[in-house]
C-alpha atoms as a PDB file:
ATOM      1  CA  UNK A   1     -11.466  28.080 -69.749  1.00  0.00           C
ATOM      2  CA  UNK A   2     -13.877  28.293 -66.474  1.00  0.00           C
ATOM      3  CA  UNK A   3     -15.896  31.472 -66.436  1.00  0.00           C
ATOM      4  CA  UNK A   4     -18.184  31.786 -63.325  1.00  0.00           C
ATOM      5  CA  UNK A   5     -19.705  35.200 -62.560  1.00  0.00           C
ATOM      6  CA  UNK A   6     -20.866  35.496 -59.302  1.00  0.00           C
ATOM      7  CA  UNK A   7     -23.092  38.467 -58.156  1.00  0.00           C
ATOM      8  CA  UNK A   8     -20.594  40.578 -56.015  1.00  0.00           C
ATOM      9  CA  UNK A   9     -17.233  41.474 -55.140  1.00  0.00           C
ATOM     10  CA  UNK A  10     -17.284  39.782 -52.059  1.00  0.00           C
ATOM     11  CA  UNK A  11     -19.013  36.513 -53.266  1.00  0.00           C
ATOM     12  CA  UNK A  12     -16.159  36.292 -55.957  1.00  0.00           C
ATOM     13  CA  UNK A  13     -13.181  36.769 -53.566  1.00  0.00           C
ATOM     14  CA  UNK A  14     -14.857  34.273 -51.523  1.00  0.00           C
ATOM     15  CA  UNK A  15     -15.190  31.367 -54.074  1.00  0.00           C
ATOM     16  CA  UNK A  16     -11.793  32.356 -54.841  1.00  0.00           C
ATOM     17  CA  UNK A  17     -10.282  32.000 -51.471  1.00  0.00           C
ATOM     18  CA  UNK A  18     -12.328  28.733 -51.023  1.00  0.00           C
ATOM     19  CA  UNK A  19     -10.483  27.333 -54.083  1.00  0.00           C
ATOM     20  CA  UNK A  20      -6.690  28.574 -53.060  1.00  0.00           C
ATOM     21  CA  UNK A  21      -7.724  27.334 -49.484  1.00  0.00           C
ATOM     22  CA  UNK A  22      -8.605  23.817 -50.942  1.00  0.00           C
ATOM     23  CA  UNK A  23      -5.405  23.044 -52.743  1.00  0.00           C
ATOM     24  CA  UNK A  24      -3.317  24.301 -49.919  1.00  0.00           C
ATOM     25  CA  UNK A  25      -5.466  22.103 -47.507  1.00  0.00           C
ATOM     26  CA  UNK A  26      -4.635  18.868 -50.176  1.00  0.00           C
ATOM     27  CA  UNK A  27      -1.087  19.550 -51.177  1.00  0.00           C
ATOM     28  CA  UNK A  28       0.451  21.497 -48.212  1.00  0.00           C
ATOM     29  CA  UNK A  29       3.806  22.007 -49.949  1.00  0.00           C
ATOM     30  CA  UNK A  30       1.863  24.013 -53.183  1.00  0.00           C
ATOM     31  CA  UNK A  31       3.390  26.544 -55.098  1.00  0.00           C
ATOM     32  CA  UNK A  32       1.294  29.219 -55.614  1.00  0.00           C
ATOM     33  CA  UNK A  33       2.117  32.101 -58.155  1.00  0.00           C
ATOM     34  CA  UNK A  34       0.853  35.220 -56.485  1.00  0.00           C
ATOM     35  CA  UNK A  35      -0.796  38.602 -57.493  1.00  0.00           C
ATOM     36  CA  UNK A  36      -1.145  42.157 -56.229  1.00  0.00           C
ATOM     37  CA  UNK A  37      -3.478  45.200 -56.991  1.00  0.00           C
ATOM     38  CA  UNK A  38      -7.090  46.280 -54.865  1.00  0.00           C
ATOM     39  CA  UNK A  39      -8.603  43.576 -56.368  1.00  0.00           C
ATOM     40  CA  UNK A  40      -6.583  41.133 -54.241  1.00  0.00           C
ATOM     41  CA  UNK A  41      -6.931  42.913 -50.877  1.00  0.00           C
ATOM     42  CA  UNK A  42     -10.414  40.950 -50.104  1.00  0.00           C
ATOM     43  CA  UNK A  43      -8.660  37.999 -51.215  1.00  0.00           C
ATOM     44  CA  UNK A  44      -5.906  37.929 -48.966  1.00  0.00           C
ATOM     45  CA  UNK A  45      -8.055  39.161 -46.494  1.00  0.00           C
ATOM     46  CA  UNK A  46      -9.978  36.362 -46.178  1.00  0.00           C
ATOM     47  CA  UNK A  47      -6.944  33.994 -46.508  1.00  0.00           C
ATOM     48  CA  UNK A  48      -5.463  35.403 -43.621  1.00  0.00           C
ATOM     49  CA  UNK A  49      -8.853  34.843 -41.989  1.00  0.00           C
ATOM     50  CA  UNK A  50      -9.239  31.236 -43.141  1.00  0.00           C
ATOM     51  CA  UNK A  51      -5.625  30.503 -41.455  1.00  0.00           C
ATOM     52  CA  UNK A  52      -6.535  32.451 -37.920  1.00  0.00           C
ATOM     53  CA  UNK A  53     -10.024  30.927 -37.713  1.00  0.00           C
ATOM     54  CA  UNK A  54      -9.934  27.786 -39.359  1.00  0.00           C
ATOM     55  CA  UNK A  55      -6.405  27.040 -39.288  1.00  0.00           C
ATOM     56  CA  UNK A  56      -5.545  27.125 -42.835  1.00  0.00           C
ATOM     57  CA  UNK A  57      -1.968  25.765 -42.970  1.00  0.00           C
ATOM     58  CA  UNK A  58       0.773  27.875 -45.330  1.00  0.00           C
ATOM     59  CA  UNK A  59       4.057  26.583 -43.543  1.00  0.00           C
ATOM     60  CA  UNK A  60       5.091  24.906 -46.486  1.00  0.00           C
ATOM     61  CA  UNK A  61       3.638  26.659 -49.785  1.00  0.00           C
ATOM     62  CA  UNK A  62       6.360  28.181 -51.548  1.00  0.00           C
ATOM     63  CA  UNK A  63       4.904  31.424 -53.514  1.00  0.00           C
ATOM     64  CA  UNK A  64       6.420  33.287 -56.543  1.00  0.00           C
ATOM     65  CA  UNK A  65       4.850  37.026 -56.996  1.00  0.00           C
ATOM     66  CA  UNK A  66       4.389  37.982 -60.908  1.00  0.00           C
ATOM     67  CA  UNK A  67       5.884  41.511 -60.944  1.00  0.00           C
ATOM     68  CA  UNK A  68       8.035  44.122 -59.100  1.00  0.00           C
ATOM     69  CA  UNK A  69       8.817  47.486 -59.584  1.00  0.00           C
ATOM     70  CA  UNK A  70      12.047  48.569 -60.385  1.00  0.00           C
ATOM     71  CA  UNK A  71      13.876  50.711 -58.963  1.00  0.00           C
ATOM     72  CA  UNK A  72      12.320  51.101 -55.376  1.00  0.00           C
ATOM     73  CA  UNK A  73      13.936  48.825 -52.236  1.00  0.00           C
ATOM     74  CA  UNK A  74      11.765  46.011 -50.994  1.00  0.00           C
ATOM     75  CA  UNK A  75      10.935  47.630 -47.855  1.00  0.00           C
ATOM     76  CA  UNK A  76       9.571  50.806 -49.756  1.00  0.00           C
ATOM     77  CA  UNK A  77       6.045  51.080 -48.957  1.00  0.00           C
ATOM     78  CA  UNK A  78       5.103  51.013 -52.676  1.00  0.00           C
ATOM     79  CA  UNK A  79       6.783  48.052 -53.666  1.00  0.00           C
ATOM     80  CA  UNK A  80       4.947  44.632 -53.917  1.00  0.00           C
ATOM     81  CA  UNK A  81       7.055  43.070 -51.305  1.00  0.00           C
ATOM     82  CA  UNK A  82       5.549  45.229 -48.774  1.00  0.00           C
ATOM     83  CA  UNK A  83       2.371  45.125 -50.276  1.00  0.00           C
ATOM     84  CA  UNK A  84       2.362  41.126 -49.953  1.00  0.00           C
ATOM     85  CA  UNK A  85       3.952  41.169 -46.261  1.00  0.00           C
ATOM     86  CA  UNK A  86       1.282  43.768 -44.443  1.00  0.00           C
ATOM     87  CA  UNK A  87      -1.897  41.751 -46.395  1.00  0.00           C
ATOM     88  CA  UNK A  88      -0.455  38.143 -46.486  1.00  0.00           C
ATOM     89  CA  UNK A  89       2.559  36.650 -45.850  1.00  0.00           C
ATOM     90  CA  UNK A  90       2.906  38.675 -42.055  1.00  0.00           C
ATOM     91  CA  UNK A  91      -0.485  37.359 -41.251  1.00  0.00           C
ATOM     92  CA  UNK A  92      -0.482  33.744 -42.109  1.00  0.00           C
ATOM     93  CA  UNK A  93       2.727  31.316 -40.586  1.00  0.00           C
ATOM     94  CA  UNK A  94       3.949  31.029 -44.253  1.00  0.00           C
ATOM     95  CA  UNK A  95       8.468  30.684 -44.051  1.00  0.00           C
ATOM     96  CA  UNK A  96       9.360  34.208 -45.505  1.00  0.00           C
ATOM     97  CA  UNK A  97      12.337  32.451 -47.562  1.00  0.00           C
ATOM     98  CA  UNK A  98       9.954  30.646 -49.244  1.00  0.00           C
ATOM     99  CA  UNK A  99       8.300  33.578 -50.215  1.00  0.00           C
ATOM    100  CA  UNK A 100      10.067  35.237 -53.888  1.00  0.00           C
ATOM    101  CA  UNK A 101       9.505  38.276 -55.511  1.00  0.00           C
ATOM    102  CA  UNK A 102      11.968  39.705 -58.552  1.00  0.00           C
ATOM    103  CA  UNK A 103      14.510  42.045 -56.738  1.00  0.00           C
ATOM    104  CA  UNK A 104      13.667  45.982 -58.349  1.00  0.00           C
ATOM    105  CA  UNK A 105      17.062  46.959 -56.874  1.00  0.00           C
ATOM    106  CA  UNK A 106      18.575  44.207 -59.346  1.00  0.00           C
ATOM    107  CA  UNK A 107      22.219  45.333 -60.697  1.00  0.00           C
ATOM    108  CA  UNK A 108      22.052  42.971 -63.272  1.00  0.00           C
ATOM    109  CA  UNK A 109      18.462  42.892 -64.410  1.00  0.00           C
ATOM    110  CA  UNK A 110      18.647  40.205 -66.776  1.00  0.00           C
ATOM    111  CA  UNK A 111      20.660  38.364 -64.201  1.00  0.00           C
ATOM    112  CA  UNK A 112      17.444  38.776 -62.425  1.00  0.00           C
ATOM    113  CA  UNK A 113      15.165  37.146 -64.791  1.00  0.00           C
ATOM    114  CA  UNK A 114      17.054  34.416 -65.605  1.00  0.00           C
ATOM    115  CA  UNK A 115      17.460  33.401 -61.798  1.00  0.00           C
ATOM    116  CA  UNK A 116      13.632  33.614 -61.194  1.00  0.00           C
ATOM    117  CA  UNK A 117      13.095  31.535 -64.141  1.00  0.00           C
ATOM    118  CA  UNK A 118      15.263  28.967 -62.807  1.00  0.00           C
ATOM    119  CA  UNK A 119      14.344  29.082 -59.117  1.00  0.00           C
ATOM    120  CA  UNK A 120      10.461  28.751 -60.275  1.00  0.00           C
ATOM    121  CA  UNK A 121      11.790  25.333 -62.346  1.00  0.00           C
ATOM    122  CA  UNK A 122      14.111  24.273 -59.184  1.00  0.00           C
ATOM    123  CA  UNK A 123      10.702  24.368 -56.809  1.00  0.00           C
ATOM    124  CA  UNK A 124       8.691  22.538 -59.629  1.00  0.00           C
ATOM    125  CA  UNK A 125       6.594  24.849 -61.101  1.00  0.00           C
ATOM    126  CA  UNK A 126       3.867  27.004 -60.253  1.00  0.00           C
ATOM    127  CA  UNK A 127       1.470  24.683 -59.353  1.00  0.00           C
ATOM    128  CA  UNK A 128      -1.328  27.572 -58.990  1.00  0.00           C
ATOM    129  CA  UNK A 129      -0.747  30.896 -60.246  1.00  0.00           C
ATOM    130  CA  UNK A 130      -3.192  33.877 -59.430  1.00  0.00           C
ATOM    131  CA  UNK A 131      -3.882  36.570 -62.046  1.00  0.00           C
ATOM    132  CA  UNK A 132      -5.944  39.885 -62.267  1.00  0.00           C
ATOM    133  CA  UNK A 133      -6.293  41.848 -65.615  1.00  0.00           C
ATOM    134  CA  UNK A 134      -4.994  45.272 -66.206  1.00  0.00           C
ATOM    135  CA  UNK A 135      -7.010  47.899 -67.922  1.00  0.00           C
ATOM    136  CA  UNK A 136      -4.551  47.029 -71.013  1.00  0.00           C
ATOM    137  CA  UNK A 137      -5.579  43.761 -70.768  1.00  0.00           C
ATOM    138  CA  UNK A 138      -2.433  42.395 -69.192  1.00  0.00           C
ATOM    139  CA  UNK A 139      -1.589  39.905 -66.930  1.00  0.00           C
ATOM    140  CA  UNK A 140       1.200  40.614 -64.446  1.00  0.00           C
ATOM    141  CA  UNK A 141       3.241  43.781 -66.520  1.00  0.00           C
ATOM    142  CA  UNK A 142       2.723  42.301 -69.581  1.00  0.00           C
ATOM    143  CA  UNK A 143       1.524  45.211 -71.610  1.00  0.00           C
ATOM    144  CA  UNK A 144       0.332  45.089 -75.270  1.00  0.00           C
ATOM    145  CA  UNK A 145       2.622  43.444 -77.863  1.00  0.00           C
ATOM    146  CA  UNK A 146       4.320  41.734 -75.549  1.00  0.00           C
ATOM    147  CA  UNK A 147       5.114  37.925 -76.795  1.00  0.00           C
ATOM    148  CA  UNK A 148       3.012  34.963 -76.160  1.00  0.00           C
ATOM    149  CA  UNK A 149       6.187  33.280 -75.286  1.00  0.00           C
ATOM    150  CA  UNK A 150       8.013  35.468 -73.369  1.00  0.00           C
ATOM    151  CA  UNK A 151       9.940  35.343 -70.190  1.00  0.00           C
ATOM    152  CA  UNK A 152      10.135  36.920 -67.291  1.00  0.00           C
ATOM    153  CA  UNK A 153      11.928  40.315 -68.183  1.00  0.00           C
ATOM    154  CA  UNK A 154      12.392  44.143 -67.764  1.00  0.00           C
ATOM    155  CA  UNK A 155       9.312  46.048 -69.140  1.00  0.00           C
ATOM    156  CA  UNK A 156       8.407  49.294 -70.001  1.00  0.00           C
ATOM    157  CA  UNK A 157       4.774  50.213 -68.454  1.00  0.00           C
ATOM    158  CA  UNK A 158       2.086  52.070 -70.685  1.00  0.00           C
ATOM    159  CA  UNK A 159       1.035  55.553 -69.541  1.00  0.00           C
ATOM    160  CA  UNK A 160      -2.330  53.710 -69.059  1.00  0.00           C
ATOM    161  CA  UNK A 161      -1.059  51.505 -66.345  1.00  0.00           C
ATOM    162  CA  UNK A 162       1.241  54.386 -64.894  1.00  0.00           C
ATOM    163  CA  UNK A 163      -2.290  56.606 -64.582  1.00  0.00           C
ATOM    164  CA  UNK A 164      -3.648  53.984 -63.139  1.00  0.00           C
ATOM    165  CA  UNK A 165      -1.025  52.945 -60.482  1.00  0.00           C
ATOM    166  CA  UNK A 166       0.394  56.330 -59.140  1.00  0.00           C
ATOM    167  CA  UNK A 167      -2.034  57.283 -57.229  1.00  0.00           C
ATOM    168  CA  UNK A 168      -1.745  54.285 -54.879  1.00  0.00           C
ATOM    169  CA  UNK A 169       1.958  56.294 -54.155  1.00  0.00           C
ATOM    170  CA  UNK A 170       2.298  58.898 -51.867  1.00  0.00           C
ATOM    171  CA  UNK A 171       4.382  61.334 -54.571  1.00  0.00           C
ATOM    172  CA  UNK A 172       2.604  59.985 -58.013  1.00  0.00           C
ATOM    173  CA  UNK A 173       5.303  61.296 -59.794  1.00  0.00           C
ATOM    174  CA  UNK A 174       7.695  58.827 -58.369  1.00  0.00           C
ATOM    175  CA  UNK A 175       5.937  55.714 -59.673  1.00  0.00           C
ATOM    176  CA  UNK A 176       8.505  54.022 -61.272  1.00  0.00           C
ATOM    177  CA  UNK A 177       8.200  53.445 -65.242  1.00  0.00           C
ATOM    178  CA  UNK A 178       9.279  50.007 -65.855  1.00  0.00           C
ATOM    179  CA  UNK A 179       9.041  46.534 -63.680  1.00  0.00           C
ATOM    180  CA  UNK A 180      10.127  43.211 -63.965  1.00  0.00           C
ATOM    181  CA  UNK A 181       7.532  40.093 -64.858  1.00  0.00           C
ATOM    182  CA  UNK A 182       6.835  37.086 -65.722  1.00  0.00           C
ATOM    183  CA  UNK A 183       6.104  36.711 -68.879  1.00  0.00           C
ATOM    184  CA  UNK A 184       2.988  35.657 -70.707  1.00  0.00           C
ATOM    185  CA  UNK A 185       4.558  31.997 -71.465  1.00  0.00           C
ATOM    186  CA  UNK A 186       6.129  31.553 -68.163  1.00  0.00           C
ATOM    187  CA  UNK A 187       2.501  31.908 -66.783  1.00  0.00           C
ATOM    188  CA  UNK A 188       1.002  30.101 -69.047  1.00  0.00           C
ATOM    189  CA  UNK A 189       3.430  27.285 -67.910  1.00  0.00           C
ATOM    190  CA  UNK A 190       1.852  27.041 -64.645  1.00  0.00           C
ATOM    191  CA  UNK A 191      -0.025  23.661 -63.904  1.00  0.00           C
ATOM    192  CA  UNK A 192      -3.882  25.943 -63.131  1.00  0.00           C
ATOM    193  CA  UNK A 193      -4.513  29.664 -62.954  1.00  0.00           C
ATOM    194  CA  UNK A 194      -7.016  31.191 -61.365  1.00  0.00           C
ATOM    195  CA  UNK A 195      -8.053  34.487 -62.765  1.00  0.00           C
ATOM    196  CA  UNK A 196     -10.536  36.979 -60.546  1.00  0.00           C
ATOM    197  CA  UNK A 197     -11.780  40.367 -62.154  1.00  0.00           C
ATOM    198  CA  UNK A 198     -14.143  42.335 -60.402  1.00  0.00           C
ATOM    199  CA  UNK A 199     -15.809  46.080 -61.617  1.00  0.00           C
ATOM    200  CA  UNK A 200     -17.858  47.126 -64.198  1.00  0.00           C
ATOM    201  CA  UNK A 201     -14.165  49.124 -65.126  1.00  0.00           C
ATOM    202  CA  UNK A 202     -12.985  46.147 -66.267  1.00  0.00           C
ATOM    203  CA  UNK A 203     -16.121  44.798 -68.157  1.00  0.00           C
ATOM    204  CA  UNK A 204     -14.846  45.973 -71.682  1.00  0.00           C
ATOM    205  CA  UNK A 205     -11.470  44.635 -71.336  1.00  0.00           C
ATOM    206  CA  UNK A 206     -12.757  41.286 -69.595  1.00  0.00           C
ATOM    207  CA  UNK A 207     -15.031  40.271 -72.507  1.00  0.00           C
ATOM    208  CA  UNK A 208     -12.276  41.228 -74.949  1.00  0.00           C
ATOM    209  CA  UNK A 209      -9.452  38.829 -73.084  1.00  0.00           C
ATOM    210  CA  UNK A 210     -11.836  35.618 -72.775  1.00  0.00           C
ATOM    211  CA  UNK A 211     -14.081  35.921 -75.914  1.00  0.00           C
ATOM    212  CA  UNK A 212     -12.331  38.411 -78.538  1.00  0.00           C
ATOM    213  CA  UNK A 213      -9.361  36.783 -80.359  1.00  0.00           C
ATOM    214  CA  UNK A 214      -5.813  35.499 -79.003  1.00  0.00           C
ATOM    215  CA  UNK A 215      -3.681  38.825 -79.715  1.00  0.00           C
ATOM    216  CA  UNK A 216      -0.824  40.025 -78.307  1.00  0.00           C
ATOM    217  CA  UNK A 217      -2.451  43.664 -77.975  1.00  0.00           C
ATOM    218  CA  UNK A 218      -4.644  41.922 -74.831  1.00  0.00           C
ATOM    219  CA  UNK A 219      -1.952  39.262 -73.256  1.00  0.00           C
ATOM    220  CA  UNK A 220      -4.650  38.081 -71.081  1.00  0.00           C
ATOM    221  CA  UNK A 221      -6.102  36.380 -73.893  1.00  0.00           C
ATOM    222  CA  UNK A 222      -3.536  34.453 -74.172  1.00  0.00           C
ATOM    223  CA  UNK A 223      -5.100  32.460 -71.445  1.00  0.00           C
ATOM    224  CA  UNK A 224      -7.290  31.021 -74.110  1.00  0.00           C
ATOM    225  CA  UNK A 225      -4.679  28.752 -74.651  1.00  0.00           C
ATOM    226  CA  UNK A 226      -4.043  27.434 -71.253  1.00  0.00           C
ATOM    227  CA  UNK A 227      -6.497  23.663 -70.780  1.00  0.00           C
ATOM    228  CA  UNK A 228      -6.644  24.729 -67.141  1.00  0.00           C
ATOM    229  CA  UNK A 229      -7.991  28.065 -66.317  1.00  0.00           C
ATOM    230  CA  UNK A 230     -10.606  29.452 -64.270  1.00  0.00           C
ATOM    231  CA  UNK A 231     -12.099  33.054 -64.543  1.00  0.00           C
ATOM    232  CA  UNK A 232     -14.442  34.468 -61.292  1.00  0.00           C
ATOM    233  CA  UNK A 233     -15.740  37.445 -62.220  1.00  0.00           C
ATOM    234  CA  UNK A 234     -18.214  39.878 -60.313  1.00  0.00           C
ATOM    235  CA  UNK A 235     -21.872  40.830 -61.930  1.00  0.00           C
ATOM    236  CA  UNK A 236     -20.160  44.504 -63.337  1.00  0.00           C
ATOM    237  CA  UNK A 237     -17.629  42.605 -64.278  1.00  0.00           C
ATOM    238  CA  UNK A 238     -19.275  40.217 -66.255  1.00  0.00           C
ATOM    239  CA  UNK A 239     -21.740  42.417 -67.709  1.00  0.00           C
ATOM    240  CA  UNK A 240     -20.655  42.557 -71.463  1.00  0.00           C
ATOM    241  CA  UNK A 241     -20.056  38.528 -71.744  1.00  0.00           C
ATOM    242  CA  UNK A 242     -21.129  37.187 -74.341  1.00  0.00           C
ATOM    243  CA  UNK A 243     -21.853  33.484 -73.184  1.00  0.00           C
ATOM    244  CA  UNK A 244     -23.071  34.472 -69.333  1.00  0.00           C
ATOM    245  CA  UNK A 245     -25.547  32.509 -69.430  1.00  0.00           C
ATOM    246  CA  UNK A 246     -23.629  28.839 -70.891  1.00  0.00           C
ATOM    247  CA  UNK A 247     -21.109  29.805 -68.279  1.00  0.00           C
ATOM    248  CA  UNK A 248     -24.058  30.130 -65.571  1.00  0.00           C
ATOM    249  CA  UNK A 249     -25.222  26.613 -66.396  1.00  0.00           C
ATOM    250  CA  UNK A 250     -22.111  24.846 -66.570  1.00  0.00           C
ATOM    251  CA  UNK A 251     -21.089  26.518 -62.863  1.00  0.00           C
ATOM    252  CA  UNK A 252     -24.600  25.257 -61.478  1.00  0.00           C
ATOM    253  CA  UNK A 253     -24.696  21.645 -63.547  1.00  0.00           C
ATOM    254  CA  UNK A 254     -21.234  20.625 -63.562  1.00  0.00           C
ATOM    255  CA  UNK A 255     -20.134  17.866 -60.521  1.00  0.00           C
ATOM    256  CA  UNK A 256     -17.023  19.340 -60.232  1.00  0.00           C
ATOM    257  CA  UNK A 257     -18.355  22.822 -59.149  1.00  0.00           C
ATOM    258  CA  UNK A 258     -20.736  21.303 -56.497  1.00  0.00           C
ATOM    259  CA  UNK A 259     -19.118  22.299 -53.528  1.00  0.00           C
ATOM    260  CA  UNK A 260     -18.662  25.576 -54.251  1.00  0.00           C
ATOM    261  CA  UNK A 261     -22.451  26.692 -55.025  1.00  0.00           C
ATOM    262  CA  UNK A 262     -23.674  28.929 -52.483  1.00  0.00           C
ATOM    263  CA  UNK A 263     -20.843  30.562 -51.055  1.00  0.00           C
ATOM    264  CA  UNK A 264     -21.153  34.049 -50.497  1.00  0.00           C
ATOM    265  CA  UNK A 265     -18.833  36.625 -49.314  1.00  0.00           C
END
């Protein structure tokens, strides 16, 4: 695991977008595993920016979104579909069939699963999947105690995350209670993830995920186990790591990092 703390918001969404810009530039047929939630907004922002300004190509990456609510159409306002469409995918030239998200409306929910599963193998795998962290510590819906290996499945939401999300709906009350995810070892399946955290809010449960022990009580730490991982964390963010400052050498000593130092947002 890759942790580089940068000093704000904007300067990590930036390095972030530079990095998802970069493999999309060298492998124009990607296939990127995709993330919602406020900390993504800047992201895609800038995404959308890098394709109108600098021509960032996304008519062949194939993207797979980690969650969906169900219960709620795909053209509700609330669900993820329509989150992705109005701050990607209807602002780059990416082929909206090659865009997947689970279907909420599902009649047969494990039917559901088991097709995403396979349509993620059909297409290759997920050659770069995008995380956040959830004040539970989980990574898409996968809330505490769920398994290290799981799938992509039905899951019941904690009140934490439900206090957390409903006010991003119109009617809070309406927030639906469960959603359908990938699971913690379909994500860790993908070929590199790219995790980016930003907030002192999420400083506690941060330090907990990348430097407290591998438990399925925090399923981000699960990403432990993954030889391929990068964390870009914000200052607040990164406030209670323990190892900021080996992680703040390696980003400004290692080759491999080179092009990336100085960017800011």
């Amino acid at each position: 695991m890759q942790v580089i703390i940068m000093p704000t918001k904007a300067d990590a969404s930036e390095l972030a977008a530079q990095i998802i810009a970069k493999r999309v530039r060298k492998f124009a047929d990607s296939v990127i595993g995709l993330a919602t939630g406020q900390t993504m907004e800047r992201l895609y922002a800038r995404l959308a920016q890098k394709h109108q300004e600098e021509g960032l190509d996304f008519s062949l990456v194939r993207t797979y979104n980690l969650d969906e609510y169900i219960g709620i159409e795909p053209n509700d306002p609330n669900s993820y579909r329509s989150y992705m469409n109005e701050l990607l995918f209807n602002r780059v030239n990416i082929d909206l069939r090659n865009t997947h998200l689970p279907l909420g409306m599902a009649e047969d929910l494990d039917r559901e699963c088991h097709l995403y599963e396979r349509s993620i193998s059909t297409n290759g795998g997920i050659d770069l999947q995008l995380l956040g962290i959830g004040k539970t510590g989980h990574i898409g819906f996968n809330e505490p105690l769920s398994a290290l290996k799981s799938r992509t499945r039905a899951k019941a939401l904690t009140p934490t995350t439900i206090a957390s999300n409903s006010p991003l709906f119109k009617n809070p009350e309406a927030m639906p209670k469960r959603a359908i995810t990938m699971g913690v070892g379909t994500i860790l399946e993908a070929k590199s993830i790219l995790m980016l955290v930003t907030g002192e809010s999420k400083a506690e449960i941060l330090a907990k995920a990348v430097e407290g022990p591998v438990t399925s009580m925090v399923s981000g730490s699960a990403l432990q186990l993954h030889e391929n991982c990068t964390v870009i964390v914000d200052a607040g963010a990164g406030k209670l790591l323990q190892g900021k400052d080996y992680y703040n050498w390696i980003f400004q000593n290692e080759p491999e990092w080179e092009e990336f130092r100085g960017i800011k947002g």
